[in-house]
C-alpha atoms as a PDB file:
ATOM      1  CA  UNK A   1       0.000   0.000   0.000  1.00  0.00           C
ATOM      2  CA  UNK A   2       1.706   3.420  -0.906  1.00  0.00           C
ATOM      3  CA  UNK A   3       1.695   6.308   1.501  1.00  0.00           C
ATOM      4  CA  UNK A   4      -1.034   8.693   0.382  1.00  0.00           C
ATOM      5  CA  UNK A   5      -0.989  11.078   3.265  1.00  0.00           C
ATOM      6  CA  UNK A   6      -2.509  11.359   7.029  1.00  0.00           C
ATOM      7  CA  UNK A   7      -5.926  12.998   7.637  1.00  0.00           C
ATOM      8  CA  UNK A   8      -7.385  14.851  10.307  1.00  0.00           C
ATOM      9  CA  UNK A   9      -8.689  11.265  12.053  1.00  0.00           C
ATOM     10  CA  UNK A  10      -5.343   9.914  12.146  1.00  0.00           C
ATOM     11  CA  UNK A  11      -4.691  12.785  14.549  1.00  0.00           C
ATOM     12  CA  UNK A  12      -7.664  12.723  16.384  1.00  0.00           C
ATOM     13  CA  UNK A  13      -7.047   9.388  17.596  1.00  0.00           C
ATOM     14  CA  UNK A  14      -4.677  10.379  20.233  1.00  0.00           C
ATOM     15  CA  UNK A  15      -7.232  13.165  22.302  1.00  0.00           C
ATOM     16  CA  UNK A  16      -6.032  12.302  25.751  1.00  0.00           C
ATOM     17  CA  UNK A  17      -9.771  11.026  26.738  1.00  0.00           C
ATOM     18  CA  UNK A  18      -9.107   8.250  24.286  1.00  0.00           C
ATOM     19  CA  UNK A  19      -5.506   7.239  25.544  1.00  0.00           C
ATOM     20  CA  UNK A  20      -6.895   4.210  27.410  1.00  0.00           C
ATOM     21  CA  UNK A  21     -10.262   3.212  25.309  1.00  0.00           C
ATOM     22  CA  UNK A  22      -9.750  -0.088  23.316  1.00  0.00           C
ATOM     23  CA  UNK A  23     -12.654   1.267  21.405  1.00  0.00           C
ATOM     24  CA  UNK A  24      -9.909   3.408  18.998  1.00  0.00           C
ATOM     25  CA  UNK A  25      -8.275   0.422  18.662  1.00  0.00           C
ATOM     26  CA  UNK A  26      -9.074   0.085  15.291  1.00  0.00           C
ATOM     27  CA  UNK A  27      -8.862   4.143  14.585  1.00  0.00           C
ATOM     28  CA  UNK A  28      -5.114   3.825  16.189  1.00  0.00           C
ATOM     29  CA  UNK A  29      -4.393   0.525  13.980  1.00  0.00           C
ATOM     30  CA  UNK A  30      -5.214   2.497  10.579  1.00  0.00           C
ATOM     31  CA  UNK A  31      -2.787   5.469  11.489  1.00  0.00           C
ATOM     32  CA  UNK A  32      -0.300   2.892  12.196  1.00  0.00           C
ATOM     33  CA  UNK A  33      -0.615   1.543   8.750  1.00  0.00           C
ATOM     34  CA  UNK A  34      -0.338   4.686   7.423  1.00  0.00           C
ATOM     35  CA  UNK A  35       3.037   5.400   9.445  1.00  0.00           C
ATOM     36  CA  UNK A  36       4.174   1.514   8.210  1.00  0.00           C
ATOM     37  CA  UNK A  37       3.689   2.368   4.698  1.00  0.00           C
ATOM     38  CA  UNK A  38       5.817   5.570   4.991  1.00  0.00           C
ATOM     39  CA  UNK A  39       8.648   3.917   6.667  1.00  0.00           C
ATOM     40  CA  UNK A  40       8.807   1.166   3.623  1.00  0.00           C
ATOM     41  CA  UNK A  41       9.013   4.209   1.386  1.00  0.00           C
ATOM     42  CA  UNK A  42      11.641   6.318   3.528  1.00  0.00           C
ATOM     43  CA  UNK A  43      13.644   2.855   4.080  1.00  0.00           C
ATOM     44  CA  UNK A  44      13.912   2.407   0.314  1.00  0.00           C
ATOM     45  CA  UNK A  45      14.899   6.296  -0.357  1.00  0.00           C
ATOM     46  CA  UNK A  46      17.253   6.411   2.688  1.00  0.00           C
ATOM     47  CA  UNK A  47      18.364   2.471   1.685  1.00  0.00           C
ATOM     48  CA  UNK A  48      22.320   2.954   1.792  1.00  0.00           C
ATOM     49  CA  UNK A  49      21.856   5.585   4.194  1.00  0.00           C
ATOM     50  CA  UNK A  50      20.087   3.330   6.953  1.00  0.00           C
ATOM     51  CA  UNK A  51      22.308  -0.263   6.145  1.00  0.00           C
ATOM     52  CA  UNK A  52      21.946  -2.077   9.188  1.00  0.00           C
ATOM     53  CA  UNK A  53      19.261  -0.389  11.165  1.00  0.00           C
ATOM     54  CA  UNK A  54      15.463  -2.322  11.612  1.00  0.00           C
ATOM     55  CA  UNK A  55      12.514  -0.089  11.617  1.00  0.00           C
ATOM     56  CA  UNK A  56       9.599  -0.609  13.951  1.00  0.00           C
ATOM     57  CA  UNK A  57       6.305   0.705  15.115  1.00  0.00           C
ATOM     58  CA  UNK A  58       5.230   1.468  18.822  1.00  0.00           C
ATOM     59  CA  UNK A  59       2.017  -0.491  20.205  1.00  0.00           C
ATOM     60  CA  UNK A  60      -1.279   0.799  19.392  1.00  0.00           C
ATOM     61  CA  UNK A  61      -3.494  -0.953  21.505  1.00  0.00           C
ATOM     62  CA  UNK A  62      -2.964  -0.105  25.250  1.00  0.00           C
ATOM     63  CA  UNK A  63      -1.757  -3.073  27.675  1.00  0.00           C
ATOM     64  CA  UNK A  64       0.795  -3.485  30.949  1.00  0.00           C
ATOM     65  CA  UNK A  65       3.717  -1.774  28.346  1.00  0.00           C
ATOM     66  CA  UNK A  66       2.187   0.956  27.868  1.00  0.00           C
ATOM     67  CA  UNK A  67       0.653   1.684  31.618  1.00  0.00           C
ATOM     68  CA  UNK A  68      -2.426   0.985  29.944  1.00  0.00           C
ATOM     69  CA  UNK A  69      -2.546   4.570  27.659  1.00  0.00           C
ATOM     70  CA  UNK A  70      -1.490   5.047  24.082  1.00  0.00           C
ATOM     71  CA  UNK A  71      -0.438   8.757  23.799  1.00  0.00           C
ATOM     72  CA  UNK A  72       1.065   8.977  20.250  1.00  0.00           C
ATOM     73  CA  UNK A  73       2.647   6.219  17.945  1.00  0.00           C
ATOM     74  CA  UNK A  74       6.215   6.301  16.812  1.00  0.00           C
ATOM     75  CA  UNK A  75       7.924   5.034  13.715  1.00  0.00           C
ATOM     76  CA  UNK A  76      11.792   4.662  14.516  1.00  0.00           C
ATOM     77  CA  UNK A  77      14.782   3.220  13.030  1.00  0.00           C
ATOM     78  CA  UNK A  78      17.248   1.723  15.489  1.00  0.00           C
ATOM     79  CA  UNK A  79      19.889  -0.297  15.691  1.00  0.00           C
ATOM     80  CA  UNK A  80      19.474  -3.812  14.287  1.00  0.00           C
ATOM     81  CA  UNK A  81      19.494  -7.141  16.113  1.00  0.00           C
ATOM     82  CA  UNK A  82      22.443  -8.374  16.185  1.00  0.00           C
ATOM     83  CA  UNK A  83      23.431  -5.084  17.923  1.00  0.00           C
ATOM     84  CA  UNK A  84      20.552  -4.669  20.290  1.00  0.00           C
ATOM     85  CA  UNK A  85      21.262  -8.471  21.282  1.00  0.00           C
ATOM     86  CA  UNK A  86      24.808  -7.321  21.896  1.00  0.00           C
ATOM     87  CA  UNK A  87      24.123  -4.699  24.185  1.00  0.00           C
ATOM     88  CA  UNK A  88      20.977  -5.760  25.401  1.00  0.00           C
ATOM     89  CA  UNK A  89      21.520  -7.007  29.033  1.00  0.00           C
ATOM     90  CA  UNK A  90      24.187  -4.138  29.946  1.00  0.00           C
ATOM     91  CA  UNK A  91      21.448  -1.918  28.764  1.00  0.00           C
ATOM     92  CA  UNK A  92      19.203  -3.127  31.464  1.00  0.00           C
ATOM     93  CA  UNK A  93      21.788  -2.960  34.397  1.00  0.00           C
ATOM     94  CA  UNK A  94      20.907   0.156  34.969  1.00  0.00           C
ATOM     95  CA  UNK A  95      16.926  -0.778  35.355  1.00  0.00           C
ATOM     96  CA  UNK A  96      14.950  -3.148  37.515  1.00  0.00           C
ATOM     97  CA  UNK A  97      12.728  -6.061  36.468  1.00  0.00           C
ATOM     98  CA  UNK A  98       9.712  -4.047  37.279  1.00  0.00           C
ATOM     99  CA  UNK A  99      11.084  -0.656  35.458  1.00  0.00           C
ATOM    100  CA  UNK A 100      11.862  -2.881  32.193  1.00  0.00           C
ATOM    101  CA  UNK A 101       8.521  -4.634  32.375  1.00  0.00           C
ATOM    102  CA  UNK A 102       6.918  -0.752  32.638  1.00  0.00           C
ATOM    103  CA  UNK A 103       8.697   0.119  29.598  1.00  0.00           C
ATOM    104  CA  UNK A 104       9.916  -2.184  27.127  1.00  0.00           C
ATOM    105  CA  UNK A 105       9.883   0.221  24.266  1.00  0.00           C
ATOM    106  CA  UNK A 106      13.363  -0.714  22.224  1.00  0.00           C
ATOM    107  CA  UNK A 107      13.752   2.495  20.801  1.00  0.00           C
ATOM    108  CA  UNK A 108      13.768   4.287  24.336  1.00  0.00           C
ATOM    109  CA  UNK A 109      16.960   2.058  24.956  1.00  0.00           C
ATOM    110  CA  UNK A 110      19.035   3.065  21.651  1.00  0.00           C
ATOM    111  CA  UNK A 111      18.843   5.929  19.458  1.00  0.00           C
ATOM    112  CA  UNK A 112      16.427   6.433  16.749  1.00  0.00           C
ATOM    113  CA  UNK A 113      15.748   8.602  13.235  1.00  0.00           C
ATOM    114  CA  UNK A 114      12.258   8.400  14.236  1.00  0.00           C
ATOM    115  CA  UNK A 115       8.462  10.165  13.769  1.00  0.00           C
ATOM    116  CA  UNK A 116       5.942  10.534  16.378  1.00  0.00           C
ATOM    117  CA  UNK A 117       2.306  10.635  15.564  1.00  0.00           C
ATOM    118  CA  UNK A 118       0.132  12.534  18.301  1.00  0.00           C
ATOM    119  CA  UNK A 119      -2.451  14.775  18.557  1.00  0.00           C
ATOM    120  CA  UNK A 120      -0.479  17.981  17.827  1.00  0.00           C
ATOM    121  CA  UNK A 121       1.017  16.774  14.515  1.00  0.00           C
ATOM    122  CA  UNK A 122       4.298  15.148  13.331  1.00  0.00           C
ATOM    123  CA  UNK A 123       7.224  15.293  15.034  1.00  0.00           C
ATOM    124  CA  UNK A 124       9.939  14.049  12.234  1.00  0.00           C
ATOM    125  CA  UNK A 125      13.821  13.930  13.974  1.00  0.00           C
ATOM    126  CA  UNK A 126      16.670  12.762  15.925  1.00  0.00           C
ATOM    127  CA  UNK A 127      15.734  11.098  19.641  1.00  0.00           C
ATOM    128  CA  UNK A 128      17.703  10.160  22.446  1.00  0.00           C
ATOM    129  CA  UNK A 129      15.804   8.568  25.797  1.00  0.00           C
ATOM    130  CA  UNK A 130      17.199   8.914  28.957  1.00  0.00           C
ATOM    131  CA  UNK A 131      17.482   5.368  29.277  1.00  0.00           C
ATOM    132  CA  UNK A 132      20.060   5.186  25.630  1.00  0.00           C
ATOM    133  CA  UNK A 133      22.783   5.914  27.724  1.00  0.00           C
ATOM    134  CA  UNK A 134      25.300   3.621  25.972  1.00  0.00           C
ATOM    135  CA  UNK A 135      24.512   6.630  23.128  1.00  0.00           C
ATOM    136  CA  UNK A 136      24.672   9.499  25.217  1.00  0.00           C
ATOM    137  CA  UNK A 137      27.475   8.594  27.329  1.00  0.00           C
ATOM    138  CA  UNK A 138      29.280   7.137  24.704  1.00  0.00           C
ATOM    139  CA  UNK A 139      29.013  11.307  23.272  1.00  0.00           C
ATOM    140  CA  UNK A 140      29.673  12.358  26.856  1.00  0.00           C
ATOM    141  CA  UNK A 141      33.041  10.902  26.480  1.00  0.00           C
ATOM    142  CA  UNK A 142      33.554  11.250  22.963  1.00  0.00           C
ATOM    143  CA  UNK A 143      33.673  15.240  23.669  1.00  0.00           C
ATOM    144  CA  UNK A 144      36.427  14.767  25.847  1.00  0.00           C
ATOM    145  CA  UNK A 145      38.733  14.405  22.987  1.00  0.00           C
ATOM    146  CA  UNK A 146      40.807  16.728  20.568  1.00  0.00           C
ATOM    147  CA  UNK A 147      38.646  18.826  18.359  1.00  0.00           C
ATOM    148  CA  UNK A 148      35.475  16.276  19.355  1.00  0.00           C
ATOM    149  CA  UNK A 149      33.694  19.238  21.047  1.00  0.00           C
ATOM    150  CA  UNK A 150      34.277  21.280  17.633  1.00  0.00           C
ATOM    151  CA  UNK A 151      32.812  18.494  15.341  1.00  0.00           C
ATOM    152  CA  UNK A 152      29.655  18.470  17.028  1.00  0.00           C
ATOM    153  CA  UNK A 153      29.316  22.045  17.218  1.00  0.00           C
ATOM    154  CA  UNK A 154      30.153  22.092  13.317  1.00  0.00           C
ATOM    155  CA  UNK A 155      27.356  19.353  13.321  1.00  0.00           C
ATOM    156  CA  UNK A 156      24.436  21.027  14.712  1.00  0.00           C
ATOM    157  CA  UNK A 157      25.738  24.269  13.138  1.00  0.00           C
ATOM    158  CA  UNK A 158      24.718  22.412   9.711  1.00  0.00           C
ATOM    159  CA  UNK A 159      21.393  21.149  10.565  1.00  0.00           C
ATOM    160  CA  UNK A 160      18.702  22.983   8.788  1.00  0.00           C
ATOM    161  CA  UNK A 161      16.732  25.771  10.241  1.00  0.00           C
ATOM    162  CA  UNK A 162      14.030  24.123  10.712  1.00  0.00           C
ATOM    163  CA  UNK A 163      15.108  21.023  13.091  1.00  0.00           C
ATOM    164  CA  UNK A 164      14.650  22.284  16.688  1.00  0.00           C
ATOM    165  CA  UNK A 165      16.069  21.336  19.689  1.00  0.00           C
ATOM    166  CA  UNK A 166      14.501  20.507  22.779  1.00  0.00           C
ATOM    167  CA  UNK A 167      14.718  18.242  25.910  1.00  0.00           C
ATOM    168  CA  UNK A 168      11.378  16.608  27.749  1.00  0.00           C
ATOM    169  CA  UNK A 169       8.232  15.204  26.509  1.00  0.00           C
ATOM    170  CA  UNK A 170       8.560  16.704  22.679  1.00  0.00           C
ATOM    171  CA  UNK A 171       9.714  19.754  20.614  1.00  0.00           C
ATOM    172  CA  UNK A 172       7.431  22.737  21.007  1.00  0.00           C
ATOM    173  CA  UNK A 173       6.596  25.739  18.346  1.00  0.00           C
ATOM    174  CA  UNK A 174       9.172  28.242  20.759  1.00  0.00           C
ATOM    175  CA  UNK A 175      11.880  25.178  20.976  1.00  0.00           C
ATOM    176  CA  UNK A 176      15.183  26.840  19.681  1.00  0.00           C
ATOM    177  CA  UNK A 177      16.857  25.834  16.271  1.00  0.00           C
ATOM    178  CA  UNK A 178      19.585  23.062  16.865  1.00  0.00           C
ATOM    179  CA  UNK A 179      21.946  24.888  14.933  1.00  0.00           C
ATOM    180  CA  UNK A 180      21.631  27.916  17.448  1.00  0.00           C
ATOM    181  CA  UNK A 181      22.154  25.393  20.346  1.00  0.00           C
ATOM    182  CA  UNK A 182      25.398  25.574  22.605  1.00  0.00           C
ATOM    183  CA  UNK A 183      27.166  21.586  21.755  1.00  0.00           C
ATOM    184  CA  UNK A 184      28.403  21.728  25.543  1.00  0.00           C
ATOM    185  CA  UNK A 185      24.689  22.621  26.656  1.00  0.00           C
ATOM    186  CA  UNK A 186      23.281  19.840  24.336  1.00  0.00           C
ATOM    187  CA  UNK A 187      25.739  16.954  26.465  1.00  0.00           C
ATOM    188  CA  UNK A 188      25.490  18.666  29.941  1.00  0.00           C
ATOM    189  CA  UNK A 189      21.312  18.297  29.035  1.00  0.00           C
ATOM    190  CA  UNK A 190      21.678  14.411  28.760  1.00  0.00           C
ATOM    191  CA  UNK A 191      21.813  12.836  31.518  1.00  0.00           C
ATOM    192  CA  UNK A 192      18.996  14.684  33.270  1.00  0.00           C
ATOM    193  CA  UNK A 193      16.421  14.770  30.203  1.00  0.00           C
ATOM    194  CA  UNK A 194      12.852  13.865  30.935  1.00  0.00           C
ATOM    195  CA  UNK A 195      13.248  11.784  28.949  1.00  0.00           C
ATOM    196  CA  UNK A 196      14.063  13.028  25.615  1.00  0.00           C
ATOM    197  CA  UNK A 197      17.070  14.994  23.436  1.00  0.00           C
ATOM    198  CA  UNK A 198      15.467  15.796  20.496  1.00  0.00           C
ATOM    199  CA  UNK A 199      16.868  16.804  17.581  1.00  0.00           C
ATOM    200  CA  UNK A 200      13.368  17.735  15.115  1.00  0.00           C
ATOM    201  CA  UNK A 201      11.092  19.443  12.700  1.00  0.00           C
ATOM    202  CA  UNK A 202       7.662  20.050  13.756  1.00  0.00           C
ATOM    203  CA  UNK A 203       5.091  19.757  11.340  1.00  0.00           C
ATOM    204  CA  UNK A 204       1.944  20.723  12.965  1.00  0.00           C
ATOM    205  CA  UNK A 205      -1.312  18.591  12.109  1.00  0.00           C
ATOM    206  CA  UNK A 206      -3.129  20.880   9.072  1.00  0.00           C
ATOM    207  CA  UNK A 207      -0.129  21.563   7.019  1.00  0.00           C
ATOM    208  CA  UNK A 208      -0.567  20.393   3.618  1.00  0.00           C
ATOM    209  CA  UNK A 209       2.191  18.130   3.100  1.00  0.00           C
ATOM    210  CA  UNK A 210       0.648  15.741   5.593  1.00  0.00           C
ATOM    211  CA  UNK A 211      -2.110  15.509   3.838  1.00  0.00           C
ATOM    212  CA  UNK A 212      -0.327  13.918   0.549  1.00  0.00           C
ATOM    213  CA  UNK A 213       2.784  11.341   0.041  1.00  0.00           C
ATOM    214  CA  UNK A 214       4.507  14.688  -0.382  1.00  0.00           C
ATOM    215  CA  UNK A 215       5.097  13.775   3.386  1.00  0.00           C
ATOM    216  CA  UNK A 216       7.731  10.927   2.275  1.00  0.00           C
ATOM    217  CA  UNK A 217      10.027  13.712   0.932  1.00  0.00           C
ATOM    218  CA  UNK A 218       9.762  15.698   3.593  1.00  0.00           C
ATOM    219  CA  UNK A 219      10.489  13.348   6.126  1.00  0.00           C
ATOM    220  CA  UNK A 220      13.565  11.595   3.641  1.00  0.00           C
ATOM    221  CA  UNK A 221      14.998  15.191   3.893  1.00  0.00           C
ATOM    222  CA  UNK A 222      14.669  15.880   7.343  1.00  0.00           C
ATOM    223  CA  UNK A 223      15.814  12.063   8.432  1.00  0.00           C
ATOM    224  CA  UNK A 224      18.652  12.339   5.660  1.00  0.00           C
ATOM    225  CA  UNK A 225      20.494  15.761   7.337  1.00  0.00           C
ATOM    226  CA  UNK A 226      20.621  14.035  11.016  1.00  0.00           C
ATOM    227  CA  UNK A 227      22.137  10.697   9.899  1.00  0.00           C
ATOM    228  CA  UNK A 228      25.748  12.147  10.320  1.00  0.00           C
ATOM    229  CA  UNK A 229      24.986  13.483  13.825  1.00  0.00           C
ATOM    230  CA  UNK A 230      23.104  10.477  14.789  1.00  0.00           C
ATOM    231  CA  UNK A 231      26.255   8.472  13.588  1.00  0.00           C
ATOM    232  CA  UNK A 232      28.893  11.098  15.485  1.00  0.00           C
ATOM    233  CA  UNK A 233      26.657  10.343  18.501  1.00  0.00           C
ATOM    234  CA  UNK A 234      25.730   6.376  18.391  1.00  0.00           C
ATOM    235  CA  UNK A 235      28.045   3.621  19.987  1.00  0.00           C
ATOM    236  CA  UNK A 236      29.205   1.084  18.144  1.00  0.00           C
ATOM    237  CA  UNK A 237      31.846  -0.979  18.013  1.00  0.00           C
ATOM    238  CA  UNK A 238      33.945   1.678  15.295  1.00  0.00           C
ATOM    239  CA  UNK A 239      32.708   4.320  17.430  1.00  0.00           C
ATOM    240  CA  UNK A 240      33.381   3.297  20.979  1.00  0.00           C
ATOM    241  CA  UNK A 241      34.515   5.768  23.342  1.00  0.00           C
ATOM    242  CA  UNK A 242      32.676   4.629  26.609  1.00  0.00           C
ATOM    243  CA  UNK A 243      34.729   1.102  26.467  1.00  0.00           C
ATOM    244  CA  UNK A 244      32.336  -1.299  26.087  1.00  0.00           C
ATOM    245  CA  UNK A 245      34.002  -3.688  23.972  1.00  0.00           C
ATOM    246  CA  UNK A 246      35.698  -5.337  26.852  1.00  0.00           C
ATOM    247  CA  UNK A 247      32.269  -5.703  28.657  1.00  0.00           C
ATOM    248  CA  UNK A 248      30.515  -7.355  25.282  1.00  0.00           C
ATOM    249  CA  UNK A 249      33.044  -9.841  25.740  1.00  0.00           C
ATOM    250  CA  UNK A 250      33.299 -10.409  29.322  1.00  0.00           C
ATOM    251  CA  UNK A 251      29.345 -10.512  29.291  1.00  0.00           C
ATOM    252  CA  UNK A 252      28.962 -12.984  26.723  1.00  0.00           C
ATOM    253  CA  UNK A 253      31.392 -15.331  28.403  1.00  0.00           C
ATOM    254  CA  UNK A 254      29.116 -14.946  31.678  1.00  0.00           C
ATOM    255  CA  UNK A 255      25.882 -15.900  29.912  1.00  0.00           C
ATOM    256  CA  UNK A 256      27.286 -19.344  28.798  1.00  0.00           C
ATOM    257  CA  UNK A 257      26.493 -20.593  31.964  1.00  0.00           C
ATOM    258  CA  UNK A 258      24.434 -23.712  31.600  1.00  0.00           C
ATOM    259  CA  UNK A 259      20.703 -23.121  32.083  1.00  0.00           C
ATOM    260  CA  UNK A 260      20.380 -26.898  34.037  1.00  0.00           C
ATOM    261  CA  UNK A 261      21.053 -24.475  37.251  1.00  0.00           C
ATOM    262  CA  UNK A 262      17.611 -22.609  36.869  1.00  0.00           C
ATOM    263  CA  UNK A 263      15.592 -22.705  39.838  1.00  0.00           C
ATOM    264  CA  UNK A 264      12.904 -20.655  40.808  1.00  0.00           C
ATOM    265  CA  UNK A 265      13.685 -16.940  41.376  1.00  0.00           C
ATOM    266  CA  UNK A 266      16.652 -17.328  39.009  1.00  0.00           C
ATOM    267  CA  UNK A 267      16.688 -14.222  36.624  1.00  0.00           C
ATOM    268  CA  UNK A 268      16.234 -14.882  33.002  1.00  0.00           C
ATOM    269  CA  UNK A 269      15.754 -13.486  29.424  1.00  0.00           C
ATOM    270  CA  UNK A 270      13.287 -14.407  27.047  1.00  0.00           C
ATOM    271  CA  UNK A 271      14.783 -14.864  23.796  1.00  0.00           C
ATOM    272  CA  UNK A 272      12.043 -15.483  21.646  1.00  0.00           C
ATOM    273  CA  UNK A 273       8.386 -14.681  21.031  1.00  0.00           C
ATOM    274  CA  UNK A 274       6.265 -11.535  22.164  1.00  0.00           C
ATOM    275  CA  UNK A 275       8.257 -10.919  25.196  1.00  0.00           C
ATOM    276  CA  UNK A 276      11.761 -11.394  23.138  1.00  0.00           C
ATOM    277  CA  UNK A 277      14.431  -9.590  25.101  1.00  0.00           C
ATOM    278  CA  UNK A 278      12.582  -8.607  28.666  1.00  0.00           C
ATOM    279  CA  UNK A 279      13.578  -9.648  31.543  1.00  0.00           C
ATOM    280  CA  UNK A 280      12.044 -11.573  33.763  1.00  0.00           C
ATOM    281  CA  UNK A 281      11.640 -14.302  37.168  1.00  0.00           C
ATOM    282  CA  UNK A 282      11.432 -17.840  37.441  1.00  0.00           C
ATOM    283  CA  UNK A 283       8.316 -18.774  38.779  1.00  0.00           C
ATOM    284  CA  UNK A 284       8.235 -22.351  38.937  1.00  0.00           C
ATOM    285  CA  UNK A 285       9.666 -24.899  36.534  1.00  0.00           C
ATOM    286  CA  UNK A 286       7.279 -27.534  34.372  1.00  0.00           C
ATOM    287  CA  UNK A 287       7.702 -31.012  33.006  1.00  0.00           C
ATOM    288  CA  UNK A 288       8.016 -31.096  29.324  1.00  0.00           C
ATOM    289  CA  UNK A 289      10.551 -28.065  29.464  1.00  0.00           C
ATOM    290  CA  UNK A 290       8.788 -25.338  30.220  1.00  0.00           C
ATOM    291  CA  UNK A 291       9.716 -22.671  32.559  1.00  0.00           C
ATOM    292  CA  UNK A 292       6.750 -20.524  34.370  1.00  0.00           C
ATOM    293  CA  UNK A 293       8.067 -16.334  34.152  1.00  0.00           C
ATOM    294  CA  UNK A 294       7.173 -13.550  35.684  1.00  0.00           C
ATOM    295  CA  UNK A 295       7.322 -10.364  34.211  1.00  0.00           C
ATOM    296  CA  UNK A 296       5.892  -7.454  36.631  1.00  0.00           C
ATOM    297  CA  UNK A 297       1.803  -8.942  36.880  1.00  0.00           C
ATOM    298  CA  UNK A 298       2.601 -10.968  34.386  1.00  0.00           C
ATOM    299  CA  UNK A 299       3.027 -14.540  33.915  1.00  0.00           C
ATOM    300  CA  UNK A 300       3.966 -16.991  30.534  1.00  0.00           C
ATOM    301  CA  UNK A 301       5.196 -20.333  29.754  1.00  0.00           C
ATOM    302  CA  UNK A 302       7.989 -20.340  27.498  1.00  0.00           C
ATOM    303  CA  UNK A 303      10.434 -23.336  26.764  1.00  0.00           C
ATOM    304  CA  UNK A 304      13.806 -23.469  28.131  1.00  0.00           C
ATOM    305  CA  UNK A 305      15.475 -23.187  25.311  1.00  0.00           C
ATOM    306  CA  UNK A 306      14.351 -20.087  24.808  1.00  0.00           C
ATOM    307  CA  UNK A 307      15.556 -18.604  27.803  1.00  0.00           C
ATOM    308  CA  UNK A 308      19.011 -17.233  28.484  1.00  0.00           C
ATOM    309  CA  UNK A 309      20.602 -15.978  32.034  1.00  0.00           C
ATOM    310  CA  UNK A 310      21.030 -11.888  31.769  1.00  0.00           C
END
């Protein structure tokens, strides 16, 4: 299905008195296909561009993930699996069971070229959760070098006028241009975001181009002139300045443990399956190989063999 635009429903769908109604299920699911059929189209324009990344959709249907409210939907681009799966367990060091099992959205672990449906419009940009801190404190360090703190001020000083920057819940119509922003004021604003650094144009619901599959350009452009900061700022193995290599490999050699040792309250990962890559309790184990897991309130049966030790 080709992109053909958003309409004024697709916004509508996220008034706050709906948030928690399963009856806009169905309103939510057709904005979501809408957002899936422009991600197809940016993926192919952007298709060098975004080698190695997966895109994904946020949840339209509230449930335990989402605290039971679905605010806005997000198309993002992240890292793919082989890399999340990498850094997946350090990731959630710095989070309990519970917190993980509150929210289990990927891209709010790693950073994302992403666009957020809500109410208010399209928000089309750069995004950096709280919780990505292998990203941001992989920057936090990387600043610390020779001529670092210059590249990324040469970075955002090349952005176009129209990406804003802003910390918190989402960029706002009096959020300052990027390219006006200090670089040391963007890293010192990291840590204590709540719970975004955003990096993104605004396009506010009634524009035109939203209405049309003029939208794909637009967002292909906007996407397109971050991908060199979101690469300056992303860890990775050819871009590691917070050290983590070492850890990678010490951590996989830890998780090689054999599983015969489970017992119940042993912590585990699901590997496979809706709850792939959450963490979670064992509750009890069954006959037939299947281990009983608790996840916050809730409770599956998944086979051992698809269970790993954090």
């Amino acid at each position: 299905m080709p992109f053909e635009g958003l309409t004024a429903e697709d916004f509508d769908a996220f008034e706050p008195s709906k948030w928690s109604s399963n009856a806009h299920n169905l309103a939510r699911l057709e904005a979501k296909l809408k957002l899936s059929a422009l991600g197809k189209e940016v993926s192919q324009e952007l298709a060098e561009a975004l080698a190695g990344r997966e895109m994904g959709l946020s949840a339209e249907r509230p449930s335990i993930f989402n605290q039971h409210k679905v605010r806005d939907l997000t198309l993002f681009f992240f890292r793919g699996p082989e890399a999340r799966r990498s850094l997946g367990a350090i990731l959630d060091r710095a989070k309990s069971i519970a917190d993980n099992v509150q929210d289990p959205a990927p891209h709010h672990k790693h950073i994302s070229l992403a666009s957020r449906l809500d109410i208010d419009g399209l928000q089309v940009g750069l995004w950096l959760h709280r919780d990505a801190w292998i990203d941001w404190k992989n920057l936090a360090s990387r600043i610390n070098g020779y001529g670092e703190l210059e590249k990324l001020s040469r970075l955002l000083g090349s952005l176009p006028e129209t990406i804003r920057y802003a910390t918190g819940e989402g960029i706002q119509p009096d959020s300052p241009p990027a390219r006006s922003v200090e670089a040391q004021d963007v890293v010192q604003g990291l840590g204590t975001a709540e719970p975004w650094t955003l990096f993104a144009e605004l396009i506010p619901r009634g524009r035109p181009d939203l209405a049309s599959g003029q939208l794909v350009g637009r967002v292909v452009d906007v996407l397109g002139s971050l991908i060199p900061l979101e690469r300056f700022i992303a860890w990775s193995p050819e871009n590691d300045f917070h050290d983590l290599k070492v850890v990678i490999r010490e951590h996989k050699e830890k998780v090689r443990k054999p599983m015969e040792s489970l017992q119940r309250g042993s912590e585990v990962r699901v590997m496979k399956g809706l709850a792939s890559g959450r963490l979670g309790i064992v509750e009890s184990i069954e006959k037939r190989g299947l281990v009983k897991v608790r996840m916050g309130p809730v409770v599956l049966a998944v086979k051992m063999e698809d269970l790993a030790r954090p």
